[in-house]
Protein backbone atom coordinates (compact mmCIF):
# COMPACT_ATOMS: atom_id res chain seq x y z
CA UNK A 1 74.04 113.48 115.41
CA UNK A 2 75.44 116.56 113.46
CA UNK A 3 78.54 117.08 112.02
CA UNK A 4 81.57 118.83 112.57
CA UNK A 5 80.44 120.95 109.26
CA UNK A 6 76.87 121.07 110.17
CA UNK A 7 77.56 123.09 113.24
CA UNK A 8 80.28 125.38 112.04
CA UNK A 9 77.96 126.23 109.77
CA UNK A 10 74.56 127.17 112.20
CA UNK A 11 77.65 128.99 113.98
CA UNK A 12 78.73 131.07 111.18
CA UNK A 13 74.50 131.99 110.71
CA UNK A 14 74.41 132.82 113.91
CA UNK A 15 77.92 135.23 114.17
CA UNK A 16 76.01 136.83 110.83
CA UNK A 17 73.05 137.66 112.62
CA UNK A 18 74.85 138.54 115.67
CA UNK A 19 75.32 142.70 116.80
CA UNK A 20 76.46 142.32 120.28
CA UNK A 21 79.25 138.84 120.54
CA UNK A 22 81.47 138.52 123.88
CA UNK A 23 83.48 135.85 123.89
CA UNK A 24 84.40 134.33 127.07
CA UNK A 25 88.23 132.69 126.94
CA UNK A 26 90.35 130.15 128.98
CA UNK A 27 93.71 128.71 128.29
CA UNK A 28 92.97 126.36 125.80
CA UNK A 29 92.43 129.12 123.20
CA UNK A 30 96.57 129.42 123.63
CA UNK A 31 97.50 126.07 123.21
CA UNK A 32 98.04 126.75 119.28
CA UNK A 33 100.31 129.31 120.35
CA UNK A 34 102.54 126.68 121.92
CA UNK A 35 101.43 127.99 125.33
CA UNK A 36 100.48 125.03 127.93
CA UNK A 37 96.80 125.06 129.66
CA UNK A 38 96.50 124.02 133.35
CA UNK A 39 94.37 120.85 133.93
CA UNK A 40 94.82 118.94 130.98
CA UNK A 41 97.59 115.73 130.96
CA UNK A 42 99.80 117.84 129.50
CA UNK A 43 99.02 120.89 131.67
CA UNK A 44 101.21 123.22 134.24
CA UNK A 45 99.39 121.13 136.81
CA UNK A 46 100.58 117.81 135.95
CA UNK A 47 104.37 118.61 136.06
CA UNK A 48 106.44 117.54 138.76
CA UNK A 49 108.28 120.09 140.80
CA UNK A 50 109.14 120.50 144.09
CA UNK A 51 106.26 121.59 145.27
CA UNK A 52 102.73 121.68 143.74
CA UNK A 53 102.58 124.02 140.74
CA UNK A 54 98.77 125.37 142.07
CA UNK A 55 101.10 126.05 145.09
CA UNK A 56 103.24 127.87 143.47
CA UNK A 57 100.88 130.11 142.00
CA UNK A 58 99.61 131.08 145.57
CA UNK A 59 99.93 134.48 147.50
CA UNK A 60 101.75 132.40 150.42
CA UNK A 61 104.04 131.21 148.21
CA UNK A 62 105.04 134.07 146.60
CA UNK A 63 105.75 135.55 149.99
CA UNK A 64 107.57 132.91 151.89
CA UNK A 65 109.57 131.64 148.76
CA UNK A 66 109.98 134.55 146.13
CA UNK A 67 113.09 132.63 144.95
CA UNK A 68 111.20 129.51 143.85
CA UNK A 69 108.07 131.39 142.87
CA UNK A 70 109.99 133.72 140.36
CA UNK A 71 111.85 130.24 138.74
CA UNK A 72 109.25 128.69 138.20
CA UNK A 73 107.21 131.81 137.11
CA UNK A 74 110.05 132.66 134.00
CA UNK A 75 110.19 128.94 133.66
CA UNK A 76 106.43 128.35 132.93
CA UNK A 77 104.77 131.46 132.81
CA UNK A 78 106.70 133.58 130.46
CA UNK A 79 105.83 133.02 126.90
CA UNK A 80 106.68 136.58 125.39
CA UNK A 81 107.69 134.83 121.68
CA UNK A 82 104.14 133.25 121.28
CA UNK A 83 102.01 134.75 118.70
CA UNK A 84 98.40 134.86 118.01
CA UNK A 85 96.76 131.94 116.00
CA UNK A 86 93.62 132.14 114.26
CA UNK A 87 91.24 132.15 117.08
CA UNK A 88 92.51 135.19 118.63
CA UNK A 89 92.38 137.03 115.13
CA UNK A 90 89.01 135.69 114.43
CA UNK A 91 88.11 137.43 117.78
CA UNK A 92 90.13 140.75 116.82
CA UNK A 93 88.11 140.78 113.47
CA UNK A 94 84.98 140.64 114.68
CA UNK A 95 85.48 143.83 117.21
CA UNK A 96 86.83 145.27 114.29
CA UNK A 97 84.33 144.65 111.78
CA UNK A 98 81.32 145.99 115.04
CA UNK A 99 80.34 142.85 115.72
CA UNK A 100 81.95 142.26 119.45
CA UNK A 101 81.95 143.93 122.47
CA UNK A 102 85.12 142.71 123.33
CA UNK A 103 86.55 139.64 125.19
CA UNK A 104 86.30 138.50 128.83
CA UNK A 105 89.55 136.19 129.54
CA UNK A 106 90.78 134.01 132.23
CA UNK A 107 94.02 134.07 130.21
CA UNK A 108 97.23 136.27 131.27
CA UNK A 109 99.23 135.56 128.12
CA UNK A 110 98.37 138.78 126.30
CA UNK A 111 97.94 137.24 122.93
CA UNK A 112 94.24 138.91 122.68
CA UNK A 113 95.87 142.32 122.21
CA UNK A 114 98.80 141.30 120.50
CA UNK A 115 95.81 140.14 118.15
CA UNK A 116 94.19 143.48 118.02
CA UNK A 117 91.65 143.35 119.98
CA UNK A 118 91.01 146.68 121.93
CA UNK A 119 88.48 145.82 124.84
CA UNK A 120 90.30 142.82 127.02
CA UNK A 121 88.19 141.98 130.63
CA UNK A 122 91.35 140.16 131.59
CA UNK A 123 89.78 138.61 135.12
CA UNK A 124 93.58 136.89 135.71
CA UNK A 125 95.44 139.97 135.55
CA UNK A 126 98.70 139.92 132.94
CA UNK A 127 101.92 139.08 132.69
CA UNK A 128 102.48 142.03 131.03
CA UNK A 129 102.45 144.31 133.86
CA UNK A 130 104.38 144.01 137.05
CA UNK A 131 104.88 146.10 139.76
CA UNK A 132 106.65 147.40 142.73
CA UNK A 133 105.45 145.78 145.82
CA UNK A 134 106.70 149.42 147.66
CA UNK A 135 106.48 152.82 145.36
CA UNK A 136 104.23 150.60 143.13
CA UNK A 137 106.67 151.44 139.41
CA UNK A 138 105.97 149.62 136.58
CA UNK A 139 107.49 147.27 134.67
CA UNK A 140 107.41 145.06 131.97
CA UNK A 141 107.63 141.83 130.82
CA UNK A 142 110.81 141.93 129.04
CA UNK A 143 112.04 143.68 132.49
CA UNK A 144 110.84 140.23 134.39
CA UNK A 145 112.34 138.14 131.43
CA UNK A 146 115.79 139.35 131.62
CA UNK A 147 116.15 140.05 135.50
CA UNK A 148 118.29 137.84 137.33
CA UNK A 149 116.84 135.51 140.18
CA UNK A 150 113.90 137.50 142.71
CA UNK A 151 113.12 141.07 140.14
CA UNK A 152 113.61 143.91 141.72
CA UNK A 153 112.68 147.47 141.63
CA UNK A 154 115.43 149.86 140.21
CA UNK A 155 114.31 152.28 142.20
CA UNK A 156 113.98 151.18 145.68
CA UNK A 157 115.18 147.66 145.75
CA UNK A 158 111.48 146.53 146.88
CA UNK A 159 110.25 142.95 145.24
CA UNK A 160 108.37 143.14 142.20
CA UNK A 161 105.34 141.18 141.93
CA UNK A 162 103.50 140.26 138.35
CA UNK A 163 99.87 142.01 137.73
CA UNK A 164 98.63 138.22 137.82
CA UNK A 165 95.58 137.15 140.44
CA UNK A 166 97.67 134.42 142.19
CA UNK A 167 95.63 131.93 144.31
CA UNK A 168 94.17 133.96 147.69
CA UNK A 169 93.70 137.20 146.29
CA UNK A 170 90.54 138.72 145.01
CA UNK A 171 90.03 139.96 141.60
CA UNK A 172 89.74 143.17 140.19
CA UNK A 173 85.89 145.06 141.32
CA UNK A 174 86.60 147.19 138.00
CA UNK A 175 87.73 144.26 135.58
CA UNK A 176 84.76 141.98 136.96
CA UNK A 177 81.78 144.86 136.53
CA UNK A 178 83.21 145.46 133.20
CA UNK A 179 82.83 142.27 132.09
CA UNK A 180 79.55 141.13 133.97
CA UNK A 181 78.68 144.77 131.94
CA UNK A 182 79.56 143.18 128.31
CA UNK A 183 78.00 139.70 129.29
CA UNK A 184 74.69 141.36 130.09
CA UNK A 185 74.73 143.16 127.40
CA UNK A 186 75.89 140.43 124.85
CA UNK A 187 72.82 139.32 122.20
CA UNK A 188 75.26 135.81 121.65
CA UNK A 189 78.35 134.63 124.30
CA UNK A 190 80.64 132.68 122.57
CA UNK A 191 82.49 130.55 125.44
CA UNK A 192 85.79 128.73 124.31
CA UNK A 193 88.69 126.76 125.67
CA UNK A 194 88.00 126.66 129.22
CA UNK A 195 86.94 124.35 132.04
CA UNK A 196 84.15 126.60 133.64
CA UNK A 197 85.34 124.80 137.15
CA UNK A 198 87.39 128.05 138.11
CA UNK A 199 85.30 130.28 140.47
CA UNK A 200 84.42 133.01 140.33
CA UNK A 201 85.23 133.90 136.79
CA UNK A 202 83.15 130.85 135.67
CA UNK A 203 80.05 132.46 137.08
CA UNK A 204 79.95 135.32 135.11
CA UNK A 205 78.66 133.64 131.87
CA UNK A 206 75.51 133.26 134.34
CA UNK A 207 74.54 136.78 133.82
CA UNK A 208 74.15 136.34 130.20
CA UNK A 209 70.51 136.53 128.80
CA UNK A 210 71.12 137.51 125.33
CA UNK A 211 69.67 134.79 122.30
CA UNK A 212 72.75 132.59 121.82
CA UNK A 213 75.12 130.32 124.48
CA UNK A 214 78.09 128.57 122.37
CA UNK A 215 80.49 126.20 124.00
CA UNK A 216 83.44 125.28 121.98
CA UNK A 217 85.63 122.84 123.94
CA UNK A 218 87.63 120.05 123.63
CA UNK A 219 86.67 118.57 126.99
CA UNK A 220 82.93 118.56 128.65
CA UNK A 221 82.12 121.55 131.07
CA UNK A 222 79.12 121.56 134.00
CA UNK A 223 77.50 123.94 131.43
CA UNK A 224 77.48 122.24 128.55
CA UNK A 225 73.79 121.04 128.90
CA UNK A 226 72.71 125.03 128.97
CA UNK A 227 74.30 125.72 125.41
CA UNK A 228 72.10 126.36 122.55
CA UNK A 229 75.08 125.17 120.14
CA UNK A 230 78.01 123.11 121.48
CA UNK A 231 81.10 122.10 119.51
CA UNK A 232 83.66 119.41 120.82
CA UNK A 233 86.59 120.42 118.55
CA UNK A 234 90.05 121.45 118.44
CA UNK A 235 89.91 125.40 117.43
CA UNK A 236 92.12 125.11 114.26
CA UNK A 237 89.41 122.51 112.83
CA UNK A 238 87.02 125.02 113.54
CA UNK A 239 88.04 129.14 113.04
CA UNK A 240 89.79 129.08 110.17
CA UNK A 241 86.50 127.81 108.54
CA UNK A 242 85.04 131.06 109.95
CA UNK A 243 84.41 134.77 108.43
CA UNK A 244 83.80 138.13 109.55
């Protein structure tokens, strides 16, 4: 079996050969930036609230409880101090250096373009954004952070609701051919820090045919057998070793 070393290594030959990278993101690239994932023990899933947090997190519930969704939201959800760690600027050097076509996330944090990367597919939406429910005016994060109990808008009173796909809705046509676009046209997909259970953003790495599948996980996926290169690691044992 070959080392930790060994296969940052073949990965660093094959990044140097590479023209076309997309990496493909889930919430475990943010847990150096303090920012919980979802299904492991320490995960949003495994708290105890009232209800169930996947509940939460659902179109229904958002609806029929805004007062509960929108505490637990700020509670959880919010992490506007987090910065970028080294796997998100690893990912911002390499669009910047021509190397990637961008980055296809599952992740709503924003921490890919507070890294500097400039073409996001973000399939989960972003917290971010937010919007009236009504007259549809924007607002920001900082807008949700320091509004008191349900936000609403300041210019018609309606609900505001976070740019985030909650459980029951569809995501975005545009965001989704975008990034099927970038996958297909990928020569190596670099997939990192998520479960690959979530449909149907897990799908998409399915329309890659380039030369190179990478899987860089803590945990096993149902896709791990299909990698040419797979690395069980924490990502600070393994980016910072990395160049551009």
């Amino acid at each position: 079996m070959r080392t930790l070393d060994e296969k940052i290594k073949q990965l660093q030959e094959i990044i140097d050969e590479a023209h076309a990278i997309v990496f493909f993101t889930g919430a475990g690239v943010s847990t150096d930036s303090g920012i919980p994932d979802f299904r492991s023990q320490d995960g949003l899933y495994h708290l105890k609230y009232k209800y169930p947090p996947e509940e939460i997190v659902s179109h229904h519930f958002f609806v029929e409880k805004p007062e509960e969704f929108w505490e637990f939201y700020k509670d959880k959800m919010l992490n506007l101090d987090a910065e970028p760690n080294a796997t998100h600027k690893f990912m911002a050097a390499c669009e910047d250096a021509g190397k990637s076509l961008g980055v296809v996330t599952q992740n709503i944090d924003g921490l890919h373009q507070k890294a500097g990367s400039k073409h996001v597919y973000e399939l989960h939406g972003s917290v971010m954004r937010n919007y009236c429910t009504r007259c549809g005016a924007f607002y920001d994060a900082e807008y949700i952070k320091n509004s008191k109990g349900i936000p609403c808008c300041a210019k018609d009173g309606a609900i505001v609701k976070p740019d985030v796909v909650l459980y029951e809705e569809g995501l975005s046509t545009p965001v989704i051919n975008g990034a099927v676009a970038a996958i297909q046209s990928a020569d190596v997909l670099i997939v990192l820090g998520t479960s690959l259970v979530v449909y149907p953003a897990a799908g998409l790495i399915n329309y890659f045919s380039g030369k190179h599948l990478i899987l860089i996980n803590r945990d096993v996926t149902p896709y791990d057998s299909q990698a040419d290169l797979l690395i069980q690691a924490s990502f600070s044992d393994v980016f910072p070793k990395l160049h551009v």
